[in-house]
C-alpha atoms as a PDB file:
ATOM      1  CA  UNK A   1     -45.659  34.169  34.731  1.00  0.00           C
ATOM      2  CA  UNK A   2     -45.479  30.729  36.133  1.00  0.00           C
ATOM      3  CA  UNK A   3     -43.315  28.423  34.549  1.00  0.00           C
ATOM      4  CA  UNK A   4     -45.042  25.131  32.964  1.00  0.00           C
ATOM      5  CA  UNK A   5     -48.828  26.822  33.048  1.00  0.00           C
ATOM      6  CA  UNK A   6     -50.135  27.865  29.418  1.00  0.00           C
ATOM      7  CA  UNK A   7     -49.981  31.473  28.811  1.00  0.00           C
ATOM      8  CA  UNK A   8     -54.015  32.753  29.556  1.00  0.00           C
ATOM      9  CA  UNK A   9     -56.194  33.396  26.154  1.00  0.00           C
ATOM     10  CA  UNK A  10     -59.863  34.140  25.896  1.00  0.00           C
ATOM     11  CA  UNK A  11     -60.537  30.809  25.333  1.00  0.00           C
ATOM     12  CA  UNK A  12     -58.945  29.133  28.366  1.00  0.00           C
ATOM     13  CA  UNK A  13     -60.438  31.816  30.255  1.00  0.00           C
ATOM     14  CA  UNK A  14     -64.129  30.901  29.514  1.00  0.00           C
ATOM     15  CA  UNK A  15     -63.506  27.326  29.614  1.00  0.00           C
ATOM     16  CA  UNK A  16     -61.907  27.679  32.983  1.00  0.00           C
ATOM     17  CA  UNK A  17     -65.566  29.596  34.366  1.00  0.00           C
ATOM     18  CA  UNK A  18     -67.214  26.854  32.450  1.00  0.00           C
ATOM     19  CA  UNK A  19     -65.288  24.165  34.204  1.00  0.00           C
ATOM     20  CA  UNK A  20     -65.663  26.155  37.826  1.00  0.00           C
ATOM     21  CA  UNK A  21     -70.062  26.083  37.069  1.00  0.00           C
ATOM     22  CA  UNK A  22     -70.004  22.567  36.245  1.00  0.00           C
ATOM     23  CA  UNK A  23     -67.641  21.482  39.321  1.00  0.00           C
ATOM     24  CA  UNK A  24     -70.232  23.259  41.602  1.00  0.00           C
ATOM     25  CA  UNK A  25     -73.118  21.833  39.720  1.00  0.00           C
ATOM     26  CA  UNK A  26     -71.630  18.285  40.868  1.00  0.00           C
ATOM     27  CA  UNK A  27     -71.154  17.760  36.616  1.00  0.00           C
ATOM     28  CA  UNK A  28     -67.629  17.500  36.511  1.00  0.00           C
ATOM     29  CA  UNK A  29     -65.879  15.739  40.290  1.00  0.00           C
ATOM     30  CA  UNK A  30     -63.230  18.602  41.830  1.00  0.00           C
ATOM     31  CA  UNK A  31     -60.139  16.210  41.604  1.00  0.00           C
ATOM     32  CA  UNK A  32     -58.991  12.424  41.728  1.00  0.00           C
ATOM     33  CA  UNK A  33     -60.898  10.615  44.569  1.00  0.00           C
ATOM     34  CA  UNK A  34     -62.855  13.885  45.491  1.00  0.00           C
ATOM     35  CA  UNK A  35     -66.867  13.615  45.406  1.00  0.00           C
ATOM     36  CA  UNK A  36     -68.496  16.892  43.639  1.00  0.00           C
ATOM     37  CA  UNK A  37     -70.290  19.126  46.605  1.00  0.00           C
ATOM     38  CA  UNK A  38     -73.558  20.671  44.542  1.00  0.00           C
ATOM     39  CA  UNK A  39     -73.102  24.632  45.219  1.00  0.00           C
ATOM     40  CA  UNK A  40     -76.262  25.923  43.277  1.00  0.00           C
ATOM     41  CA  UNK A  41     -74.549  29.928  44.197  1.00  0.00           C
ATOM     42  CA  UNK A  42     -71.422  29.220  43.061  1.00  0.00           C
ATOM     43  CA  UNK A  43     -72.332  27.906  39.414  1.00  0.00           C
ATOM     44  CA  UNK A  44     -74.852  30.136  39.238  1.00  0.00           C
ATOM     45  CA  UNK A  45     -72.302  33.228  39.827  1.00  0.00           C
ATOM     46  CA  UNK A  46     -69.789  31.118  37.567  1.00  0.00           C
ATOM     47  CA  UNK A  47     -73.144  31.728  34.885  1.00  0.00           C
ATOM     48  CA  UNK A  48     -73.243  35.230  35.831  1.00  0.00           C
ATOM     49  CA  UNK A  49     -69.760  35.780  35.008  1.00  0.00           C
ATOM     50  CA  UNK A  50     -70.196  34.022  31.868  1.00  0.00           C
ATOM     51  CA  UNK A  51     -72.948  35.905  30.856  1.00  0.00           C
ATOM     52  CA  UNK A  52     -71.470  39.357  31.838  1.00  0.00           C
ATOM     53  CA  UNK A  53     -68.018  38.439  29.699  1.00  0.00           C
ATOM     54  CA  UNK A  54     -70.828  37.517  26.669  1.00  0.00           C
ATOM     55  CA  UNK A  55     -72.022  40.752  27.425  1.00  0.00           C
ATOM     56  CA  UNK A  56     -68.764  42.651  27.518  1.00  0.00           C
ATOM     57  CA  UNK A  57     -67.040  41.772  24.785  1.00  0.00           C
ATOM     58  CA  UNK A  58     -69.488  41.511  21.991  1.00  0.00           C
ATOM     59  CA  UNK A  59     -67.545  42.575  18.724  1.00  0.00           C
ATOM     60  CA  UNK A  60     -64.290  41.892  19.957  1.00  0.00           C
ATOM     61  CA  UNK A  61     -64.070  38.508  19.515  1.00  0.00           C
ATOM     62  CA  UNK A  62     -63.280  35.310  17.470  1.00  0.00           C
ATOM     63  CA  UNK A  63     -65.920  33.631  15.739  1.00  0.00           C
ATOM     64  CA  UNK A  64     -64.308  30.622  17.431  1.00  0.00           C
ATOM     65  CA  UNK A  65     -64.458  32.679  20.407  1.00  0.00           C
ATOM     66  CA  UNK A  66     -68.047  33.724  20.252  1.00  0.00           C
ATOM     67  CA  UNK A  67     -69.179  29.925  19.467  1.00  0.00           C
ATOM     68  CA  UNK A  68     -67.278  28.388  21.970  1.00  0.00           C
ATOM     69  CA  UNK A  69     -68.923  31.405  24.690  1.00  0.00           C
ATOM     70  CA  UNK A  70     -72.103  30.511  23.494  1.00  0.00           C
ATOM     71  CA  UNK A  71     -71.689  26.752  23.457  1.00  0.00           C
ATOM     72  CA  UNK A  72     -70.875  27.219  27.232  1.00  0.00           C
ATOM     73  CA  UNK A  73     -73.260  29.599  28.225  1.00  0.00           C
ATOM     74  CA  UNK A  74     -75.918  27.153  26.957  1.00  0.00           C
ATOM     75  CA  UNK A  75     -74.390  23.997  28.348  1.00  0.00           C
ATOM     76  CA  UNK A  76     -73.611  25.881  31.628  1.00  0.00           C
ATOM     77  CA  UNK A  77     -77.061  27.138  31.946  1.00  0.00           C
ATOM     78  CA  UNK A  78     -79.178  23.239  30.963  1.00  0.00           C
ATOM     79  CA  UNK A  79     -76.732  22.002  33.743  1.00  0.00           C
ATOM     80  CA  UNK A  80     -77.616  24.513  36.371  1.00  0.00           C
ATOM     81  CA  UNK A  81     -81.635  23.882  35.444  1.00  0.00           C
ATOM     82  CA  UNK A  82     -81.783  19.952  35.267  1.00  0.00           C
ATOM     83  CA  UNK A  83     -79.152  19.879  38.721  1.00  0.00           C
ATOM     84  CA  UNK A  84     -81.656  22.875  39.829  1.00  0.00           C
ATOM     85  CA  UNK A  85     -84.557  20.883  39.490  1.00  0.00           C
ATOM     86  CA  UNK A  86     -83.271  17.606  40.964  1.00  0.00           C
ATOM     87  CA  UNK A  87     -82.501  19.325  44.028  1.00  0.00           C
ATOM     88  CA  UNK A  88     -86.316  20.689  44.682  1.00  0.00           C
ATOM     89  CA  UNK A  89     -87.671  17.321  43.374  1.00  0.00           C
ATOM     90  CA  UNK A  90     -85.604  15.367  46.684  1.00  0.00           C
ATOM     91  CA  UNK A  91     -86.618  18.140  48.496  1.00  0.00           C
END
């Protein structure tokens, strides 16, 4: 394990796919002095992923767990439809 980096729970696992949708969804910039690049197929297999863990691991979770998967499911997936939707207003 690397030294310094937070041991891996299901948690920091979701919210690490979360935080990979919303960077390609232009919510959330990549890093200090970077400008967020809209990738509509990268969030939207960031959702996928999401969506297949949700699917996976039903009854083996938290209830922290399962809120906080559901929490970002739904945030993950409004983002992707309102950036979705800007993108085919501009054209």
């Amino acid at each position: 394990m690397s030294e310094g980096l937070p041991k891996i729970d299901m948690s920091t696992f979701l919210l690490s796919i979360s935080s990979a949708a919303m960077m390609s969804l232009g919510v959330v910039p990549p890093g200090s002095g970077l400008e967020p690049e809209i990738d509509l197929n990268m969030a939207r297999q960031n959702i996928d992923l999401l969506e297949l863990m949700h699917e996976k691991t039903k009854g083996n979770l938290t209830s922290e767990e399962v809120q906080l998967m559901d929490s970002l499911l739904f945030q993950t997936r409004m983002h992707y439809v309102e950036v979705e939707k800007k993108m085919s207003q501009k054209g």
